[in-house]
PDB file of N, CA and C in Angstrom:
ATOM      1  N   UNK A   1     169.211 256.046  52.593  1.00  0.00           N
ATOM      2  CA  UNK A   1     167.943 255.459  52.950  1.00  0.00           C
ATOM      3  C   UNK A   1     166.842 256.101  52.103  1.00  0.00           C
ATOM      4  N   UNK A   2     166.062 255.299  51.586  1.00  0.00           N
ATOM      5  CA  UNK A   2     164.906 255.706  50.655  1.00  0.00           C
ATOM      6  C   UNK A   2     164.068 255.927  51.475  1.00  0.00           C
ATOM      7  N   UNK A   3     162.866 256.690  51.450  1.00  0.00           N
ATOM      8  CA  UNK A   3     161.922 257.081  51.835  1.00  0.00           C
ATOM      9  C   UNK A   3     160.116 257.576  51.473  1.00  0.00           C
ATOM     10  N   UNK A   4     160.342 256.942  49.758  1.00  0.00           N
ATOM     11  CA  UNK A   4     159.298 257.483  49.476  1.00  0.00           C
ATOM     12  C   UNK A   4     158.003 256.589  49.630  1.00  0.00           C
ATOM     13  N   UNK A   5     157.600 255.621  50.282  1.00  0.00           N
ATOM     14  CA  UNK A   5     156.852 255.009  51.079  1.00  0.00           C
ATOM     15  C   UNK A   5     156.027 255.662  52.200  1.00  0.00           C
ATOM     16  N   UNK A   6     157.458 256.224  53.047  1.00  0.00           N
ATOM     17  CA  UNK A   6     156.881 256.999  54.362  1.00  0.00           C
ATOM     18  C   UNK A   6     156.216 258.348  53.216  1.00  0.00           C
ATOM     19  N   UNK A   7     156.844 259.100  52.262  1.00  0.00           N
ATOM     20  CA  UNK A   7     156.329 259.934  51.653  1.00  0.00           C
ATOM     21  C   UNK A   7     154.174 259.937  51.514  1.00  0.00           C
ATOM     22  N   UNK A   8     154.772 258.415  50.583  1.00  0.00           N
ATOM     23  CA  UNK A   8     153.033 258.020  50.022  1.00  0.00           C
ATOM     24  C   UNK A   8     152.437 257.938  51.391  1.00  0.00           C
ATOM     25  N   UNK A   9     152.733 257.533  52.301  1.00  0.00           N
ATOM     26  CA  UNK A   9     152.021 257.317  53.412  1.00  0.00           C
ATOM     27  C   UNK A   9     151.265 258.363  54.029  1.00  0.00           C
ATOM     28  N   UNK A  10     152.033 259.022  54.188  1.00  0.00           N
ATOM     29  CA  UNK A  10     151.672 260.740  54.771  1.00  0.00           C
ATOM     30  C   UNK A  10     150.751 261.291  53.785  1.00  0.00           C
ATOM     31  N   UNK A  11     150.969 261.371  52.588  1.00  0.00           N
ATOM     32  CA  UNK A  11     150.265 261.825  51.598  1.00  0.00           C
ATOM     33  C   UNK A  11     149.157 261.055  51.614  1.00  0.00           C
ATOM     34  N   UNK A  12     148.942 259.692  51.517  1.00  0.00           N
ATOM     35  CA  UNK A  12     147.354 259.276  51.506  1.00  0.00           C
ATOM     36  C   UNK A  12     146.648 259.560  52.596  1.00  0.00           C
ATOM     37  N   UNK A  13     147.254 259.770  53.861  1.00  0.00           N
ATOM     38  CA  UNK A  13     146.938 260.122  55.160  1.00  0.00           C
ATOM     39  C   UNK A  13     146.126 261.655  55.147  1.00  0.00           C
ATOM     40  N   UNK A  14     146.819 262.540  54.607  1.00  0.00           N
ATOM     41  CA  UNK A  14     146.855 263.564  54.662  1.00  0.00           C
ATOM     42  C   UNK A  14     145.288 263.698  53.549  1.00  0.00           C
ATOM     43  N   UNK A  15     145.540 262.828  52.099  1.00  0.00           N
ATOM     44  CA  UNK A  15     144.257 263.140  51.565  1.00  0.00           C
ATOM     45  C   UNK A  15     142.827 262.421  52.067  1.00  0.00           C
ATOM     46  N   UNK A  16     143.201 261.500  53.489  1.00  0.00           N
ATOM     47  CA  UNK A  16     141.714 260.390  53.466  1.00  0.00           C
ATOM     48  C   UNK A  16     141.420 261.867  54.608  1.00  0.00           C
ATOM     49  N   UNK A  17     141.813 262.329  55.493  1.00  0.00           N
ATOM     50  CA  UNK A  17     142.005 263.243  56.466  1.00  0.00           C
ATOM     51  C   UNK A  17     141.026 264.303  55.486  1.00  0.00           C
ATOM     52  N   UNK A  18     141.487 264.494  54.686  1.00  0.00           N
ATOM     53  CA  UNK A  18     141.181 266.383  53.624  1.00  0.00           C
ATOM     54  C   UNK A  18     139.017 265.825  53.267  1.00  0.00           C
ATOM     55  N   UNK A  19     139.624 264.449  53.152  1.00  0.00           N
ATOM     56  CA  UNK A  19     138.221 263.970  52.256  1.00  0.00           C
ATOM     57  C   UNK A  19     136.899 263.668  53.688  1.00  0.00           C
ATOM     58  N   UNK A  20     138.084 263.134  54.673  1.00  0.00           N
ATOM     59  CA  UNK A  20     136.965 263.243  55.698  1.00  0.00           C
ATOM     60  C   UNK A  20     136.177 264.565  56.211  1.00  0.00           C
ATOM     61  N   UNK A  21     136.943 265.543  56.568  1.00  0.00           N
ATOM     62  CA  UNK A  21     137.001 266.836  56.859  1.00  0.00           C
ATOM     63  C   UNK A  21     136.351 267.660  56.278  1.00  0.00           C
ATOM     64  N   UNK A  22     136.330 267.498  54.869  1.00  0.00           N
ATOM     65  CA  UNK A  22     135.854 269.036  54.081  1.00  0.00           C
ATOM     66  C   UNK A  22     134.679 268.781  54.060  1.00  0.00           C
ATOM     67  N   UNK A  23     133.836 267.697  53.674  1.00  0.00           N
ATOM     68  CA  UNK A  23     132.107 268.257  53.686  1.00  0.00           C
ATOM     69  C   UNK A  23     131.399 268.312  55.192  1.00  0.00           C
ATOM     70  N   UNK A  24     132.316 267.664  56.028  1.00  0.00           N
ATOM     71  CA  UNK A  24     131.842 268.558  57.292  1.00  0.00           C
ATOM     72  C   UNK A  24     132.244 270.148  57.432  1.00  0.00           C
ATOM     73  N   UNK A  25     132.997 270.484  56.988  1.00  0.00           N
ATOM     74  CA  UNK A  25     133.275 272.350  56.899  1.00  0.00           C
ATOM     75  C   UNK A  25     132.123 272.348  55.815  1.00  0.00           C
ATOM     76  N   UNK A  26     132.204 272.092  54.935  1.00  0.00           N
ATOM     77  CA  UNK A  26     131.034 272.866  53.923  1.00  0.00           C
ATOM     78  C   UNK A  26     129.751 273.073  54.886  1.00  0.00           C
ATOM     79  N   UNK A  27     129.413 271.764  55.403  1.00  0.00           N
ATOM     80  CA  UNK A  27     127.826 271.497  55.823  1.00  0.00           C
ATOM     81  C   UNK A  27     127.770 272.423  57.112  1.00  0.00           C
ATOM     82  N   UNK A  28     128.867 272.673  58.073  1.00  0.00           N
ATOM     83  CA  UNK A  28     128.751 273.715  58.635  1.00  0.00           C
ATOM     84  C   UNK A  28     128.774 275.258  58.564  1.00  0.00           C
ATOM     85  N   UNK A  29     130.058 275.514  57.235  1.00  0.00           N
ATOM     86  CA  UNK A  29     129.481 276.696  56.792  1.00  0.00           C
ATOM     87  C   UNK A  29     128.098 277.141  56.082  1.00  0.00           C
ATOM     88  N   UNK A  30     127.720 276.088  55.614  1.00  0.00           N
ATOM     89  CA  UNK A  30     126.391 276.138  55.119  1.00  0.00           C
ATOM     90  C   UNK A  30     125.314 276.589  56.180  1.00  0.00           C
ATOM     91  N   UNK A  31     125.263 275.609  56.949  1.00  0.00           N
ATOM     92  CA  UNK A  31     124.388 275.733  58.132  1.00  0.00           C
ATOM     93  C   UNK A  31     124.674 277.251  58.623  1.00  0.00           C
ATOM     94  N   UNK A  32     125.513 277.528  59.089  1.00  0.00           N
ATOM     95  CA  UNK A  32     125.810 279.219  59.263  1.00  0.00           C
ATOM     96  C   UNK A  32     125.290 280.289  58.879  1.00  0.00           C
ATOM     97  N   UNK A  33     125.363 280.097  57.255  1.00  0.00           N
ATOM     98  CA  UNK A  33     125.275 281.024  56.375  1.00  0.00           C
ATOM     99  C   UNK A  33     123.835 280.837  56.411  1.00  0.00           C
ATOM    100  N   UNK A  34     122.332 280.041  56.709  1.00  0.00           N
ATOM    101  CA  UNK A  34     121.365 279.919  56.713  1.00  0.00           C
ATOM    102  C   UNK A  34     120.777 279.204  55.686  1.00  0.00           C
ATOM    103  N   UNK A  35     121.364 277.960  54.886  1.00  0.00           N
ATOM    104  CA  UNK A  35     120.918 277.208  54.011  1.00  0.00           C
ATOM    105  C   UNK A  35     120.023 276.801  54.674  1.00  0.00           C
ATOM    106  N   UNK A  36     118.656 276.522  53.621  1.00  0.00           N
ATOM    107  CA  UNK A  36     117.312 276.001  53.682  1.00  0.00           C
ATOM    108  C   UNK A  36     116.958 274.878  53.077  1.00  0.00           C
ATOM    109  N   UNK A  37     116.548 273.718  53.104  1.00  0.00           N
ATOM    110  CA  UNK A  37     115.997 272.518  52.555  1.00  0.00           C
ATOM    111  C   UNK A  37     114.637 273.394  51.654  1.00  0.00           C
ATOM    112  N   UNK A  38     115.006 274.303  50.612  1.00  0.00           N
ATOM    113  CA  UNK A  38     114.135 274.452  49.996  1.00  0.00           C
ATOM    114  C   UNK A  38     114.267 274.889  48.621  1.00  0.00           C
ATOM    115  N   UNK A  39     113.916 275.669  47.758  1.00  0.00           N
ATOM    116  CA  UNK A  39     114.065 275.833  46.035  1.00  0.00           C
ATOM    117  C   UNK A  39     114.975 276.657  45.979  1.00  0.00           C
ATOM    118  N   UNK A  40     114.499 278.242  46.957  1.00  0.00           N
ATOM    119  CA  UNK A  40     115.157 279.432  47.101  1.00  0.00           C
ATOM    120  C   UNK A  40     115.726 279.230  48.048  1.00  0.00           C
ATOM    121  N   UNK A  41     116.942 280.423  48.022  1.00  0.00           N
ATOM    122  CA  UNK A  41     117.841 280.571  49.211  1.00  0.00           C
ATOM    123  C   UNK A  41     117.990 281.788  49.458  1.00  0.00           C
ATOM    124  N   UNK A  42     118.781 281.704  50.783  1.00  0.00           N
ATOM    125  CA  UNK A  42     118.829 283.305  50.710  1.00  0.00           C
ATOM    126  C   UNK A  42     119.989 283.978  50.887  1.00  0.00           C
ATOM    127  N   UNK A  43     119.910 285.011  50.541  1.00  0.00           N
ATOM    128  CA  UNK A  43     121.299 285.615  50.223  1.00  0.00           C
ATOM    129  C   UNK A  43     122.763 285.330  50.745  1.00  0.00           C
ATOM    130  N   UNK A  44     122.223 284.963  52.177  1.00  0.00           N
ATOM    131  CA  UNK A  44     123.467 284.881  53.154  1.00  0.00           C
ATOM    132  C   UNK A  44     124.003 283.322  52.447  1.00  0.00           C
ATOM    133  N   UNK A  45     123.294 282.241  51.960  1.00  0.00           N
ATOM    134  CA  UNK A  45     123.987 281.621  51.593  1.00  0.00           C
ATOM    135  C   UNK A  45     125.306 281.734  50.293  1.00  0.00           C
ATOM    136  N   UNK A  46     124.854 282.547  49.436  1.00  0.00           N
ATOM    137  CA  UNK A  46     125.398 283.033  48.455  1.00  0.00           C
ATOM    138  C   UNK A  46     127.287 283.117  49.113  1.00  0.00           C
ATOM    139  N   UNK A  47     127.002 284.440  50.353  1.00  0.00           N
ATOM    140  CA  UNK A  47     128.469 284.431  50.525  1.00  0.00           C
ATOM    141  C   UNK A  47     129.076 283.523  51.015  1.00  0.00           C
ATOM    142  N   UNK A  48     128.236 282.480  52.079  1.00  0.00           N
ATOM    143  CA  UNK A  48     128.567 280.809  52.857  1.00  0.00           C
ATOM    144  C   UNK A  48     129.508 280.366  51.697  1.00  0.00           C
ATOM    145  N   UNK A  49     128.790 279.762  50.648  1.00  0.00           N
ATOM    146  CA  UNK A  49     129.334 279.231  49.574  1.00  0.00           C
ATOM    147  C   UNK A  49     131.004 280.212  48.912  1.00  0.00           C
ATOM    148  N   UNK A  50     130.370 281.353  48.860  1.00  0.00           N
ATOM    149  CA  UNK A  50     131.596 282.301  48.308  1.00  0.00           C
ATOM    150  C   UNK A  50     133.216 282.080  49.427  1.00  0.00           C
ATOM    151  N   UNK A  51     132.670 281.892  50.854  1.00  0.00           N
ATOM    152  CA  UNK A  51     133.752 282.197  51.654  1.00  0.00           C
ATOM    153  C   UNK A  51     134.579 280.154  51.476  1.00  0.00           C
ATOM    154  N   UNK A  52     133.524 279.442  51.451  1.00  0.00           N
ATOM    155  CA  UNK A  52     134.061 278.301  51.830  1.00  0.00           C
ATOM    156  C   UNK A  52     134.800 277.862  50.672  1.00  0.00           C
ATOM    157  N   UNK A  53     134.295 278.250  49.068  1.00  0.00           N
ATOM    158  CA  UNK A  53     134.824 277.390  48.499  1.00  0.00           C
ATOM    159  C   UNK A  53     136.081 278.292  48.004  1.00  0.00           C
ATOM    160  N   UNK A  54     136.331 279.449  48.022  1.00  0.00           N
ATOM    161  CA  UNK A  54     136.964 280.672  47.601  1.00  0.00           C
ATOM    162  C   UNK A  54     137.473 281.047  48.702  1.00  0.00           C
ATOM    163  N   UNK A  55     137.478 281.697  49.778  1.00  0.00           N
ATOM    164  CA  UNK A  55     138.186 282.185  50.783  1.00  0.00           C
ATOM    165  C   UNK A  55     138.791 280.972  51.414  1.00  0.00           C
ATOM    166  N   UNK A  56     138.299 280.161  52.074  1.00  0.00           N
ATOM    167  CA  UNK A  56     138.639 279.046  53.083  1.00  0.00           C
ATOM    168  C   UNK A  56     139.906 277.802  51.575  1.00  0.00           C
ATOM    169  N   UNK A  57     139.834 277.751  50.425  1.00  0.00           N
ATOM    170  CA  UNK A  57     140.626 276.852  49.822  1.00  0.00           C
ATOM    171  C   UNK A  57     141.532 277.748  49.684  1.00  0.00           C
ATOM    172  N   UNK A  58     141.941 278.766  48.991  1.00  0.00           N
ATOM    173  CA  UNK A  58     142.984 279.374  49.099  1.00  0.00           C
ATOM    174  C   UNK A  58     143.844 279.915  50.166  1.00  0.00           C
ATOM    175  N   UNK A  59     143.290 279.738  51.837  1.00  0.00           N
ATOM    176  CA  UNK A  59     143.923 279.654  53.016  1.00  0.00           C
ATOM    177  C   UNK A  59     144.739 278.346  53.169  1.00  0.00           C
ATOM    178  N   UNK A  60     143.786 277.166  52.811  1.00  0.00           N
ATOM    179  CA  UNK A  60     144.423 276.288  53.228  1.00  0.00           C
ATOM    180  C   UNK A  60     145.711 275.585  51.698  1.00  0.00           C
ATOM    181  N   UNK A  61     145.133 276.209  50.787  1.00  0.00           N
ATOM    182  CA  UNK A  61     146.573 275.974  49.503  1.00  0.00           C
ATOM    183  C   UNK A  61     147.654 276.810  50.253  1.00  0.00           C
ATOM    184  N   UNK A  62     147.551 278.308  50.978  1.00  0.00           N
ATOM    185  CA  UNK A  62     148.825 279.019  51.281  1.00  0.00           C
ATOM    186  C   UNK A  62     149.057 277.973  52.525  1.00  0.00           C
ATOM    187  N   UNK A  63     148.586 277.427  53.299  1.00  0.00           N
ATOM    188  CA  UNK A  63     148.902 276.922  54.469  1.00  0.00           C
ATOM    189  C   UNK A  63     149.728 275.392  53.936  1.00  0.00           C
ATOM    190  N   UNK A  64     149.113 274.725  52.747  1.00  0.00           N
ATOM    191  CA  UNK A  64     150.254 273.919  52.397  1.00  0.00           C
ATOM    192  C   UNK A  64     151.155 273.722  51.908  1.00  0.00           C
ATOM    193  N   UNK A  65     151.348 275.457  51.802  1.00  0.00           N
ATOM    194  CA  UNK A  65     152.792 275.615  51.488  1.00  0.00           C
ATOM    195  C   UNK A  65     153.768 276.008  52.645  1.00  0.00           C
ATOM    196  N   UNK A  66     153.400 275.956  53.669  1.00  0.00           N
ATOM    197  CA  UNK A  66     154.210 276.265  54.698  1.00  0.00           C
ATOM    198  C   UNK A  66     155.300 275.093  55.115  1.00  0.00           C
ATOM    199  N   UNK A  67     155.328 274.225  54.422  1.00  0.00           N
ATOM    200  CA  UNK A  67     156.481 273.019  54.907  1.00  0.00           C
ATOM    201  C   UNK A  67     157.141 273.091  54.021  1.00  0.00           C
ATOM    202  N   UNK A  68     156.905 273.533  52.782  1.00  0.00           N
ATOM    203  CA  UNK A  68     158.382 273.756  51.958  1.00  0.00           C
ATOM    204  C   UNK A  68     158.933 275.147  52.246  1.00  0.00           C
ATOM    205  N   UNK A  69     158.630 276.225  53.027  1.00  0.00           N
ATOM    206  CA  UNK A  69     159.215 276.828  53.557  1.00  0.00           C
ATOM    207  C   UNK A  69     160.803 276.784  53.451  1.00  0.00           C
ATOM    208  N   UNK A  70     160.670 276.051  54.640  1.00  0.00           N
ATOM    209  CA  UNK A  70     162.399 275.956  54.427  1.00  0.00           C
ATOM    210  C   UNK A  70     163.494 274.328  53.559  1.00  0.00           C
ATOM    211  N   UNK A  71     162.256 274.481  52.680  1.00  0.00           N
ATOM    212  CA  UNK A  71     163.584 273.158  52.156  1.00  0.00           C
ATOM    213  C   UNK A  71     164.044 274.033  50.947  1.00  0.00           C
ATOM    214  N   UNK A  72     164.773 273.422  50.968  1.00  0.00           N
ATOM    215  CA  UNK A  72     166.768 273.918  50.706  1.00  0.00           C
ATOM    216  C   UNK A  72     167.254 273.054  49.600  1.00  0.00           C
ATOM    217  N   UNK A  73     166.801 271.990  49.197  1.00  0.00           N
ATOM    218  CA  UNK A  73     167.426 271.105  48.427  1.00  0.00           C
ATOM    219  C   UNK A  73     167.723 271.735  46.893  1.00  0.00           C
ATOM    220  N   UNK A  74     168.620 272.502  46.217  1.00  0.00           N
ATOM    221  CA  UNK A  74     169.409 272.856  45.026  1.00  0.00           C
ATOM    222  C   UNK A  74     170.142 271.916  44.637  1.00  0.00           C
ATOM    223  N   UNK A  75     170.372 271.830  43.078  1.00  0.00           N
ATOM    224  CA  UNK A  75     170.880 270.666  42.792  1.00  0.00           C
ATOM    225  C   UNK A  75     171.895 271.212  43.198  1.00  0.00           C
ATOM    226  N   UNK A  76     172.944 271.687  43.590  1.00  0.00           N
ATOM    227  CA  UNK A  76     174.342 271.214  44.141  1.00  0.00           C
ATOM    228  C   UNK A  76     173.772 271.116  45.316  1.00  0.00           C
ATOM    229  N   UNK A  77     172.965 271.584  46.619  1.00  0.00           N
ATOM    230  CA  UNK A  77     172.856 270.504  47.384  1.00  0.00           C
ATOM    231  C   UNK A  77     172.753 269.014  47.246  1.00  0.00           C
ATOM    232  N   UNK A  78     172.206 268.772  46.228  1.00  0.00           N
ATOM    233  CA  UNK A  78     171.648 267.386  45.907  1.00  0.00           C
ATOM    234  C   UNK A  78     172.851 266.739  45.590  1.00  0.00           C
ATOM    235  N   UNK A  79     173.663 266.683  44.737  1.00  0.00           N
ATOM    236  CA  UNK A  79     174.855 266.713  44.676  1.00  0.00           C
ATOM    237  C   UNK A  79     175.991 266.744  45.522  1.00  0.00           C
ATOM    238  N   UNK A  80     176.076 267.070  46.231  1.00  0.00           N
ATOM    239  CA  UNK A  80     176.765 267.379  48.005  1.00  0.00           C
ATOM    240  C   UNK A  80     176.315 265.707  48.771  1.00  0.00           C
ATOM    241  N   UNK A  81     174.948 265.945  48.406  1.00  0.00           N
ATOM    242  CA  UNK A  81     174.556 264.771  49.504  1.00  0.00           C
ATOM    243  C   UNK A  81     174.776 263.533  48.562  1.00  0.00           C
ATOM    244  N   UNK A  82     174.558 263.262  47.469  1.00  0.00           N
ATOM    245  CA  UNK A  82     174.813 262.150  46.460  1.00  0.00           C
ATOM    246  C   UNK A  82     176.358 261.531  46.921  1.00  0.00           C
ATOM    247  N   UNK A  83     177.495 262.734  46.986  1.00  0.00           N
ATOM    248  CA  UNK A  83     179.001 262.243  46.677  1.00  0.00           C
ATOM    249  C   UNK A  83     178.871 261.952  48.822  1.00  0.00           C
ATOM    250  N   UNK A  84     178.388 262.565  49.588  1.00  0.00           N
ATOM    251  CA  UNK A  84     178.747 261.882  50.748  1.00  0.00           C
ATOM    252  C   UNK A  84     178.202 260.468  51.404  1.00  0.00           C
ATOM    253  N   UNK A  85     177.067 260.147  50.370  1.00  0.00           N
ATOM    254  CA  UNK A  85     176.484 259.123  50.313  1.00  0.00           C
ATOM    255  C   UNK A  85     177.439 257.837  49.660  1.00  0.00           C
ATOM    256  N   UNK A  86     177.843 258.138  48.718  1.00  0.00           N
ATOM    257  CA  UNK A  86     178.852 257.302  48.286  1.00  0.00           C
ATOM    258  C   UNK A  86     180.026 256.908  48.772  1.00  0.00           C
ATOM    259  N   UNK A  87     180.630 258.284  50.075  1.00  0.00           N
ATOM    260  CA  UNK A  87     182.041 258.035  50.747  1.00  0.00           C
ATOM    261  C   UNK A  87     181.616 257.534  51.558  1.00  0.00           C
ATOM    262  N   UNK A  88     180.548 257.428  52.220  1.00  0.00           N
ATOM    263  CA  UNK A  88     179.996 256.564  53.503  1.00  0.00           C
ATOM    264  C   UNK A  88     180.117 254.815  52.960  1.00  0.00           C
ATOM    265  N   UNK A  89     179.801 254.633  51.908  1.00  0.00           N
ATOM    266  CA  UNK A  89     179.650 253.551  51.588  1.00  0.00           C
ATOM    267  C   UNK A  89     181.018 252.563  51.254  1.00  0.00           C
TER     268      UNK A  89
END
């Protein structure tokens, strides 16, 4: 059974989800950090910006690696499953 449909699916899911999501985290870390509707800023924004776009993306790159965790697929697995695919048939 093929599957890379359900694949794309999840995956566009997953990026309309990322695109909805992230400038509401920015605009709240912003807000936090004390961004001003004005020329200058002040310091605390400096690290707002530092943590969200630098601390907070590289949490969530290690966090999307947590589902390949445990896949297993080596080509002689792959191979294994190819020839029992064929005796089924």
């Amino acid at each position: 059974m093929r599957r890379e449909g359900v694949f794309s699916g999840i995956w566009s899911s997953a990026q309309k989800t990322a695109y909805s999501v992230g400038p509401s985290i920015v605009g709240f870390t912003l807000s936090i950090s004390g961004f001003v509707n004005a020329s200058v800023q002040p310091e605390s924004v400096e690290i707002g910006v530092r943590i969200v776009f630098c601390l907070f993306t590289a949490v969530m790159i290690l966090l999307s690696l947590l589902p390949f965790y445990k896949y297993d697929l080596t080509e002689e697995r792959f191979e294994e499953i190819k020839l029992m695919i064929q005796q089924n048939k």
